[in-house]
C-alpha atoms as a PDB file:
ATOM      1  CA  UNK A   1     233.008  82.352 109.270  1.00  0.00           C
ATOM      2  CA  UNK A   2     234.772  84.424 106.631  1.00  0.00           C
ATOM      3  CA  UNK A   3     237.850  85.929 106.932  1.00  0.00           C
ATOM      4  CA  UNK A   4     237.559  90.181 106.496  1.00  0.00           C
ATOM      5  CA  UNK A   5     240.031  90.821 103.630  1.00  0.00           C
ATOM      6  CA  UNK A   6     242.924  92.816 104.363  1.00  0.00           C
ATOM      7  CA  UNK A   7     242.975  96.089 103.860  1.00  0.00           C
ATOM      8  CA  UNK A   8     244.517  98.205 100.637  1.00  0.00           C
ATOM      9  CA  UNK A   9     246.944 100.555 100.742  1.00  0.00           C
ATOM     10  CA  UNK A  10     244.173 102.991 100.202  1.00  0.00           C
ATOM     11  CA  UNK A  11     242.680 102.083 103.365  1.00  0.00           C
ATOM     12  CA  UNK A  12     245.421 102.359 105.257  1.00  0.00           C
ATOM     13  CA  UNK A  13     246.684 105.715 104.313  1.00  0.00           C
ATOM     14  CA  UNK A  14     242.988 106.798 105.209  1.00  0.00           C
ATOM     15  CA  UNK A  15     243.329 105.431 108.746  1.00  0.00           C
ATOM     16  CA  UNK A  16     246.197 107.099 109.726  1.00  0.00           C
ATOM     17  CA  UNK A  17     244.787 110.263 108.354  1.00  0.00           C
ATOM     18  CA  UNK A  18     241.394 110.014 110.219  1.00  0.00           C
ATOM     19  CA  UNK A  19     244.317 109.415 113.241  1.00  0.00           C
ATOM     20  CA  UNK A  20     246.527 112.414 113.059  1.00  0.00           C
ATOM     21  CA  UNK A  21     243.561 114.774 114.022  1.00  0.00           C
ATOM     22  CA  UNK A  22     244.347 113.734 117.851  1.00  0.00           C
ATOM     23  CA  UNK A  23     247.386 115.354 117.070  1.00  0.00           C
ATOM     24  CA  UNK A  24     245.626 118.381 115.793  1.00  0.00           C
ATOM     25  CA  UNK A  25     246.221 121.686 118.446  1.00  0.00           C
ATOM     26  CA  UNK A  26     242.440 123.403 118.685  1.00  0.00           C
ATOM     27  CA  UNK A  27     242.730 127.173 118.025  1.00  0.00           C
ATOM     28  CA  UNK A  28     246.426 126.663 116.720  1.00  0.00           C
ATOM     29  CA  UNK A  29     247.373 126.443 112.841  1.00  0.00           C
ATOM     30  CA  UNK A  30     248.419 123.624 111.520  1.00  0.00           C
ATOM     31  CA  UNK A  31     251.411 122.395 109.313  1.00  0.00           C
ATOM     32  CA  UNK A  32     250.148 120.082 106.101  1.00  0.00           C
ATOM     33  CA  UNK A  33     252.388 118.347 104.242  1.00  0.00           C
ATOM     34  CA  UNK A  34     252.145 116.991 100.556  1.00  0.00           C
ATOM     35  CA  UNK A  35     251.143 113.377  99.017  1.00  0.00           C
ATOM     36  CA  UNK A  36     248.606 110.912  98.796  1.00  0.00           C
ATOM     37  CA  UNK A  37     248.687 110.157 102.627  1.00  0.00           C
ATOM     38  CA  UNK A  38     248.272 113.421 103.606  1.00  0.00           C
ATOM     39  CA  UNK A  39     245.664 114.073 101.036  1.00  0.00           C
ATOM     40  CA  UNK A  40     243.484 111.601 103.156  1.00  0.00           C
ATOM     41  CA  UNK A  41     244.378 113.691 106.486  1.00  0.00           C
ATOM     42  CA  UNK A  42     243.291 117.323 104.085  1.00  0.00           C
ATOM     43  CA  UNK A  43     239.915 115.016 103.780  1.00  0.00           C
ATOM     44  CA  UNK A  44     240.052 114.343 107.810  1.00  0.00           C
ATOM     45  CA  UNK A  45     240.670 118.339 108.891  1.00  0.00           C
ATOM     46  CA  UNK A  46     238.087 119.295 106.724  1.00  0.00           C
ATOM     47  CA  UNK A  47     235.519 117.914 109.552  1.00  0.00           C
ATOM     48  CA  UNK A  48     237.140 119.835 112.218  1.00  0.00           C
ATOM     49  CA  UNK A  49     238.172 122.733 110.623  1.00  0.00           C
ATOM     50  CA  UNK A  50     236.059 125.829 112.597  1.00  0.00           C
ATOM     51  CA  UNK A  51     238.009 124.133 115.275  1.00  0.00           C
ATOM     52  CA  UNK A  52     241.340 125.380 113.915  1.00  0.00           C
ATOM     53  CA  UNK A  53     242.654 129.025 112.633  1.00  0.00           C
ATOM     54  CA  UNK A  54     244.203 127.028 109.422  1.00  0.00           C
ATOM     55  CA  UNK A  55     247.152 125.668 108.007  1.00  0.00           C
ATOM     56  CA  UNK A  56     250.352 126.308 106.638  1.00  0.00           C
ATOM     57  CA  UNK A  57     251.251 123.930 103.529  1.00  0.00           C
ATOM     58  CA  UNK A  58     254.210 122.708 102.114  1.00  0.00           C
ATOM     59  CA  UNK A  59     252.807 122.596  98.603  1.00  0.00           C
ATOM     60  CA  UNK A  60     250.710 124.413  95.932  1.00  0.00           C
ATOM     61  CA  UNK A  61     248.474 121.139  95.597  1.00  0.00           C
ATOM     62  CA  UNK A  62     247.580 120.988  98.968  1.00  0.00           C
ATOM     63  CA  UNK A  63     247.223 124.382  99.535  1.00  0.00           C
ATOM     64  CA  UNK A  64     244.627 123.964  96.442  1.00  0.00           C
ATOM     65  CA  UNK A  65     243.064 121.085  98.063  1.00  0.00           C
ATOM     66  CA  UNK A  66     242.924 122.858 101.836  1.00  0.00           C
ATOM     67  CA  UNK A  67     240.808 125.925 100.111  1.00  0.00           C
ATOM     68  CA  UNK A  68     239.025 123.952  97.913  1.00  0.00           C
ATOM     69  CA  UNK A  69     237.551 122.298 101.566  1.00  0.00           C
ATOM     70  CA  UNK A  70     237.147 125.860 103.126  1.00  0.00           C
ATOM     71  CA  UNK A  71     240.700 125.725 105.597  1.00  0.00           C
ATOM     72  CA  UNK A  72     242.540 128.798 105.704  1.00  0.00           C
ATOM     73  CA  UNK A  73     245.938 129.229 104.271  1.00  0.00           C
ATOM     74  CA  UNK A  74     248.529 131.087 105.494  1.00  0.00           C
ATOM     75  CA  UNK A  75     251.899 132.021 104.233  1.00  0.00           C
ATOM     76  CA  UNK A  76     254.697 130.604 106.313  1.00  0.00           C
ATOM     77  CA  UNK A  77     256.058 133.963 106.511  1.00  0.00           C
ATOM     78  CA  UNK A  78     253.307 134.523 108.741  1.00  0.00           C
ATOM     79  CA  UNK A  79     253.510 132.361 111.314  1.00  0.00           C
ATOM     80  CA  UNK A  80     256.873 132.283 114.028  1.00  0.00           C
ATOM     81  CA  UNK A  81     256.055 128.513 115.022  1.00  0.00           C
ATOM     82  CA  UNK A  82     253.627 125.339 114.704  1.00  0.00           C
ATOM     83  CA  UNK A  83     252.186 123.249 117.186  1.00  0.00           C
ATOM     84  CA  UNK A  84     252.376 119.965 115.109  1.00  0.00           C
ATOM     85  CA  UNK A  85     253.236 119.548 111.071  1.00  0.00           C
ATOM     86  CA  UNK A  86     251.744 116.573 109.209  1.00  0.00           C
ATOM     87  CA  UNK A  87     253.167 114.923 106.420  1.00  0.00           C
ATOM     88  CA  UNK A  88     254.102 111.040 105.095  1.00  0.00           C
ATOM     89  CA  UNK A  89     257.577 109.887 103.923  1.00  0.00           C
ATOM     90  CA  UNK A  90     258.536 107.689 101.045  1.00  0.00           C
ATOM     91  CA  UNK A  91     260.629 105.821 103.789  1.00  0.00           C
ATOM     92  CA  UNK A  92     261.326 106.145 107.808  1.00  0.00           C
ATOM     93  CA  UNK A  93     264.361 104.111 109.253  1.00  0.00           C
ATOM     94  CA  UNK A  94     263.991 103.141 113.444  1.00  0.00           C
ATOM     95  CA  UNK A  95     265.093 106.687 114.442  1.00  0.00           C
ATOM     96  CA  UNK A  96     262.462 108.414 112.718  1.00  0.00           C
ATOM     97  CA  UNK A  97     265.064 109.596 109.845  1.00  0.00           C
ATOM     98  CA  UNK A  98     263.016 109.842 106.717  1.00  0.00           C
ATOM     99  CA  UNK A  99     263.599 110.198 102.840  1.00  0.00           C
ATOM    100  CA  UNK A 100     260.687 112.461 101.043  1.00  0.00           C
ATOM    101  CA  UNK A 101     260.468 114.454  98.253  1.00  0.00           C
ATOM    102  CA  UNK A 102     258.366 111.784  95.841  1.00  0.00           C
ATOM    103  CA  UNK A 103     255.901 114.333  95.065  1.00  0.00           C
ATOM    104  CA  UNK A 104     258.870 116.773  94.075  1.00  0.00           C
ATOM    105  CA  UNK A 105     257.807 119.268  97.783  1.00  0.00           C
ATOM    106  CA  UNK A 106     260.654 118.235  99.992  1.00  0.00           C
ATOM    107  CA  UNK A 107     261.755 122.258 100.082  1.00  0.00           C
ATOM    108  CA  UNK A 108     258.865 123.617 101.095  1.00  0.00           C
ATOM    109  CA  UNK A 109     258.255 120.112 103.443  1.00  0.00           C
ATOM    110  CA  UNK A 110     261.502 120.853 105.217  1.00  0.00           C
ATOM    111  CA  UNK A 111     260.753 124.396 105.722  1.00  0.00           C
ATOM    112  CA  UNK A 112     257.454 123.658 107.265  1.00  0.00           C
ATOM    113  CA  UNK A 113     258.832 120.988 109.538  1.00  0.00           C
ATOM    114  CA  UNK A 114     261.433 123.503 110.640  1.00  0.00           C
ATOM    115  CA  UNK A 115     258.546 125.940 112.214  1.00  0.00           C
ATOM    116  CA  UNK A 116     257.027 123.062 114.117  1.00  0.00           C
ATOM    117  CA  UNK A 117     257.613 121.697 117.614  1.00  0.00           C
ATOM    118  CA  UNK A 118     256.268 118.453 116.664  1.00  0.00           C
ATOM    119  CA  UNK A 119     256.763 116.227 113.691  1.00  0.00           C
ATOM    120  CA  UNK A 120     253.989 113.260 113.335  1.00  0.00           C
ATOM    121  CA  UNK A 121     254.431 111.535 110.248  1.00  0.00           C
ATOM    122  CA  UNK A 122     251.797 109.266 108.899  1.00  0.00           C
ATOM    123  CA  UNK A 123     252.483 106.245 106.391  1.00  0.00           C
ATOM    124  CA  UNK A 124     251.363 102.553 105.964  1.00  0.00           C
ATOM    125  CA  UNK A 125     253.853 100.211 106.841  1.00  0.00           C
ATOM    126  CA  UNK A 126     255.966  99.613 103.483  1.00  0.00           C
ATOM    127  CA  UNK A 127     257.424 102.811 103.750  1.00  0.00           C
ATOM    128  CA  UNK A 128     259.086 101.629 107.434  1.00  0.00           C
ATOM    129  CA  UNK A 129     263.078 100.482 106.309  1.00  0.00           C
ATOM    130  CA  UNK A 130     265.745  99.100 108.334  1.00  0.00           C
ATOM    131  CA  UNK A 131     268.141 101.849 106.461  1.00  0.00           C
ATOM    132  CA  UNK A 132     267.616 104.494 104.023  1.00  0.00           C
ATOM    133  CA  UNK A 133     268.178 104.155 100.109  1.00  0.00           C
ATOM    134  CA  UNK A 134     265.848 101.922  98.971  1.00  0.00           C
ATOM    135  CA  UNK A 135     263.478 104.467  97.491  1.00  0.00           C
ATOM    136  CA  UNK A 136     265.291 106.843  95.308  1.00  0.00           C
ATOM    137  CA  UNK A 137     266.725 109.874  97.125  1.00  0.00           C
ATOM    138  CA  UNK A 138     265.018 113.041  95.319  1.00  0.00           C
ATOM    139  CA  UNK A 139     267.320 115.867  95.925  1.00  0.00           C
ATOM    140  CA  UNK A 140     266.175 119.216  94.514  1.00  0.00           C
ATOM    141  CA  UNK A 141     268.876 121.516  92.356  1.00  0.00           C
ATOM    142  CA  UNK A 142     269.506 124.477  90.284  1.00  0.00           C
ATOM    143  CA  UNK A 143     269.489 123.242  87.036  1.00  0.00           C
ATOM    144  CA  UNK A 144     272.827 124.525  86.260  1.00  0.00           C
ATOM    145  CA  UNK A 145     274.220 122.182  88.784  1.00  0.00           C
ATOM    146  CA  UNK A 146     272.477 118.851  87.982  1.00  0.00           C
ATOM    147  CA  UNK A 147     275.131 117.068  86.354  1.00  0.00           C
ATOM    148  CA  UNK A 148     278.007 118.325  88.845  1.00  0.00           C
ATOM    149  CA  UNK A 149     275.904 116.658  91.530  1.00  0.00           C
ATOM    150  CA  UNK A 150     275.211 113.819  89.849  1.00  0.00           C
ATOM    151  CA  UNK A 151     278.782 113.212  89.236  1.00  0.00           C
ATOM    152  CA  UNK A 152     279.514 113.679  93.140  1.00  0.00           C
ATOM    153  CA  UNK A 153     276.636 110.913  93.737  1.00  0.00           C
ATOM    154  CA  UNK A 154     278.358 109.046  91.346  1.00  0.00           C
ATOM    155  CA  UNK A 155     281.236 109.172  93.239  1.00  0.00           C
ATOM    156  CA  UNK A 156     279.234 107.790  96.510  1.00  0.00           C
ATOM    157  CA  UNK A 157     278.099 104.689  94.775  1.00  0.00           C
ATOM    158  CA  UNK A 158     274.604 106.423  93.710  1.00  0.00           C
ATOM    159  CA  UNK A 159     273.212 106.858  90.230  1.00  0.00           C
ATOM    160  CA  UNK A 160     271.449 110.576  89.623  1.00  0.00           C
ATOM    161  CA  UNK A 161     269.064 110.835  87.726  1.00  0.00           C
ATOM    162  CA  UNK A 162     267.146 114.064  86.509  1.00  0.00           C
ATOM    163  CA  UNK A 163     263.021 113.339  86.955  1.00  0.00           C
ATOM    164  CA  UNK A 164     260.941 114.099  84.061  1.00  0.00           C
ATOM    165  CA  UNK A 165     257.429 114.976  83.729  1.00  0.00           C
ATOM    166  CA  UNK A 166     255.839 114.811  79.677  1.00  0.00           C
ATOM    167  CA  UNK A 167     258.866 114.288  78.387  1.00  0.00           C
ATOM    168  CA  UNK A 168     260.897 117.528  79.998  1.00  0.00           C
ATOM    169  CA  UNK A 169     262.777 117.659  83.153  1.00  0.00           C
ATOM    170  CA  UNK A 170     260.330 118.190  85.675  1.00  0.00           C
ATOM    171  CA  UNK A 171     260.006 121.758  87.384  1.00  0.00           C
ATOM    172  CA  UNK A 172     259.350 122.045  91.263  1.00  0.00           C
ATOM    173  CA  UNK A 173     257.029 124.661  92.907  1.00  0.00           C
ATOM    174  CA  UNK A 174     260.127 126.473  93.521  1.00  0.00           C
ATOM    175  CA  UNK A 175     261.136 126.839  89.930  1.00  0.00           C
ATOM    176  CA  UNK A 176     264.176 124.249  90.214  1.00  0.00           C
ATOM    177  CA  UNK A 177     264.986 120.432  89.326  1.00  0.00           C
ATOM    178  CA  UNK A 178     264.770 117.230  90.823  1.00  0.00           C
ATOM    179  CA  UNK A 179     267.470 114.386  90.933  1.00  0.00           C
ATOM    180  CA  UNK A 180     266.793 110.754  92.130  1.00  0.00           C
ATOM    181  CA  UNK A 181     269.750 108.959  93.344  1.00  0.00           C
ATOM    182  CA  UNK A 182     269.255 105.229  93.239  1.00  0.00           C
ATOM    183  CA  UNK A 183     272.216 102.753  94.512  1.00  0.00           C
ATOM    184  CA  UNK A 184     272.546 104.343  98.092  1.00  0.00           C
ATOM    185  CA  UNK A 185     272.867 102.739 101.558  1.00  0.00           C
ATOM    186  CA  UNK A 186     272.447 105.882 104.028  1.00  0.00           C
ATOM    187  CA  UNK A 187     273.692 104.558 108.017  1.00  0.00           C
ATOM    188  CA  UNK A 188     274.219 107.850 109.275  1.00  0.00           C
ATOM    189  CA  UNK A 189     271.200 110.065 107.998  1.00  0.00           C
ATOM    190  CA  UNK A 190     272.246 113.340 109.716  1.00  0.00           C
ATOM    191  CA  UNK A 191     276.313 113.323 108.451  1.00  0.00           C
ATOM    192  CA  UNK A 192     274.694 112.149 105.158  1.00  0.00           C
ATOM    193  CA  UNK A 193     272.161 115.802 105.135  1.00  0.00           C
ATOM    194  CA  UNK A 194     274.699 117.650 106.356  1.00  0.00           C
ATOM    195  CA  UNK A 195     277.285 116.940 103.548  1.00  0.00           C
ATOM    196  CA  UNK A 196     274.748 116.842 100.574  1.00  0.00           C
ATOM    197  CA  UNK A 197     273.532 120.258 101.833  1.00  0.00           C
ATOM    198  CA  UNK A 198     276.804 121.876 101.392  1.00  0.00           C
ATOM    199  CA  UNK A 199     277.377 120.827  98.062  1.00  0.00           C
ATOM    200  CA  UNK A 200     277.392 123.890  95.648  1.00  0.00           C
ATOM    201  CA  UNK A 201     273.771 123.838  93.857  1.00  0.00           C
ATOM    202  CA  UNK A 202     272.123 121.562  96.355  1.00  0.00           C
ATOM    203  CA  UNK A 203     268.790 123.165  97.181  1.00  0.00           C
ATOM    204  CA  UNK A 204     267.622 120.335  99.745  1.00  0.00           C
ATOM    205  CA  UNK A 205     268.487 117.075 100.120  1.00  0.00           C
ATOM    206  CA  UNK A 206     265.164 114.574 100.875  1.00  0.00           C
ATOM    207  CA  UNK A 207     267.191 112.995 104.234  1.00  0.00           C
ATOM    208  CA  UNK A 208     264.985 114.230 106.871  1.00  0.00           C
ATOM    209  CA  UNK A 209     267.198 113.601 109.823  1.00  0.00           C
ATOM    210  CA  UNK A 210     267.402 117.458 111.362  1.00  0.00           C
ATOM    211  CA  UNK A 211     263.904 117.750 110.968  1.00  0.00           C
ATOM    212  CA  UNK A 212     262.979 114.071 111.657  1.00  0.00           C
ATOM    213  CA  UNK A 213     259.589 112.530 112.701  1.00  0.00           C
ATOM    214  CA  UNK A 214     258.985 112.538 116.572  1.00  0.00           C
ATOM    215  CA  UNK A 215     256.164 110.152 116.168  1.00  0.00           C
ATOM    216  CA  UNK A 216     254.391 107.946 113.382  1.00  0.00           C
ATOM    217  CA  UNK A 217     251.600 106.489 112.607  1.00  0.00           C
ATOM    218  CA  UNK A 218     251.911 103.528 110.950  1.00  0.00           C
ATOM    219  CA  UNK A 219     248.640 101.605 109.393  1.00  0.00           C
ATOM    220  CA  UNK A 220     249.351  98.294 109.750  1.00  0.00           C
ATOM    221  CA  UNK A 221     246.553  94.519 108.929  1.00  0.00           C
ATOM    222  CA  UNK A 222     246.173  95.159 112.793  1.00  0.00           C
ATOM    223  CA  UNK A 223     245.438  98.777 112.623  1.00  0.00           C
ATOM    224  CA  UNK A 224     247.126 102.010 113.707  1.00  0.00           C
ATOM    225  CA  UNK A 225     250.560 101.736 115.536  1.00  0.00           C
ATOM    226  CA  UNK A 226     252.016 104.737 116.997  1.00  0.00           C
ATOM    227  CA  UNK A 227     256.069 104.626 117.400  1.00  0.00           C
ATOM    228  CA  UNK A 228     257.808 107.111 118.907  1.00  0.00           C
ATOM    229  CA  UNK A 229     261.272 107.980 118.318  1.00  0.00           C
END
């Protein structure tokens, strides 16, 4: 008898996408977050979407992808609150704390997850960390700032770094930079978001600890786990 080979990463982000439809609020619009993951859930809502009014999206890629598969898109500006927003993390501690911004969104993710009641987060189980740090923190900035925040990184033990896309600093749907801060241990995620916020340039910080996930799905070799925090 042969052993099934495990599954790729690939598969795994496409199981908990298929998953996070349960979570889906019939009539209600939904909150769609940015990434790779959640590209697999866009895929997943497209087969229930006359079941939904639409979605609100944290992204001008997925809000490209959502129309291309015929889901309405509303402005956030038009909506006072969502059932459930859906997005993945580049890392989620035991708490549900979370570091995104990878894919440069983490303003428009945050705002999103604000105006929902419910945060599910969907990832495959590398992203799951005992503390936060290990994947470069992206914090977005106004350019003018960069290197005064890197310097006060610098002076928390982190490295900054400005991300570059073809050879330019890379510019975020919101017209503004990115930094990755590598070297960083983070034990108390919400102090940690609430300091970095204040800092003078500091557009958002990719700690998601006030707007952190209240459940996850988490594809595993054994299949779907749901935690909740």
């Amino acid at each position: 008898m042969t052993t099934p080979s495990p599954l790729t990463q690939e598969e795994l982000k496409a199981l908990v996408g298929q998953a996070a439809l349960q979570y889906v609020v019939p009539g209600e619009i939904v909150g769609v977050g940015t990434g790779s993951t959640v590209n697999h859930f866009i895929t997943a809502l497209a087969t229930i979407k006359d079941r939904i009014r639409g979605a609100v999206s944290s992204s001008e890629a997925s809000t490209q992808r959502l129309k291309a598969l015929g889901i309405p898109v509303f402005d956030a500006n038009e909506v006072e609150s969502l059932a459930v927003y859906i997005d993945g993390a580049d890392e989620i501690d035991g708490q549900g704390h979370m570091v995104k911004g990878g894919g440069a969104a983490l303003t428009r993710e945050k705002i999103v997850a604000a105006l929902a009641r419910q945060f599910v987060c969907i990832a495959d189980e590398s992203k799951r960390v005992d503390a936060l740090g290990q994947f470069p923190l992206p914090v977005e900035v106004i350019p003018m700032a960069a290197q005064q925040i890197a310097r006060r990184f610098s002076a928390l033990g982190g490295q900054a770094t400005l991300r570059q896309k073809d050879g330019a600093p890379l510019v975020t749907d919101n017209q503004q930079h990115i930094l990755d801060v590598r070297g960083l241990r983070i034990t108390d995620p919400l102090a940690f978001e609430s300091e970095v916020n204040q800092w003078p340039g500091v557009v958002t910080v990719g700690v998601f600890a006030h707007q952190k996930a209240h459940v996850c799905l988490l594809g595993t070799a054994q299949g779907v786990r749901t935690v909740q925090y």
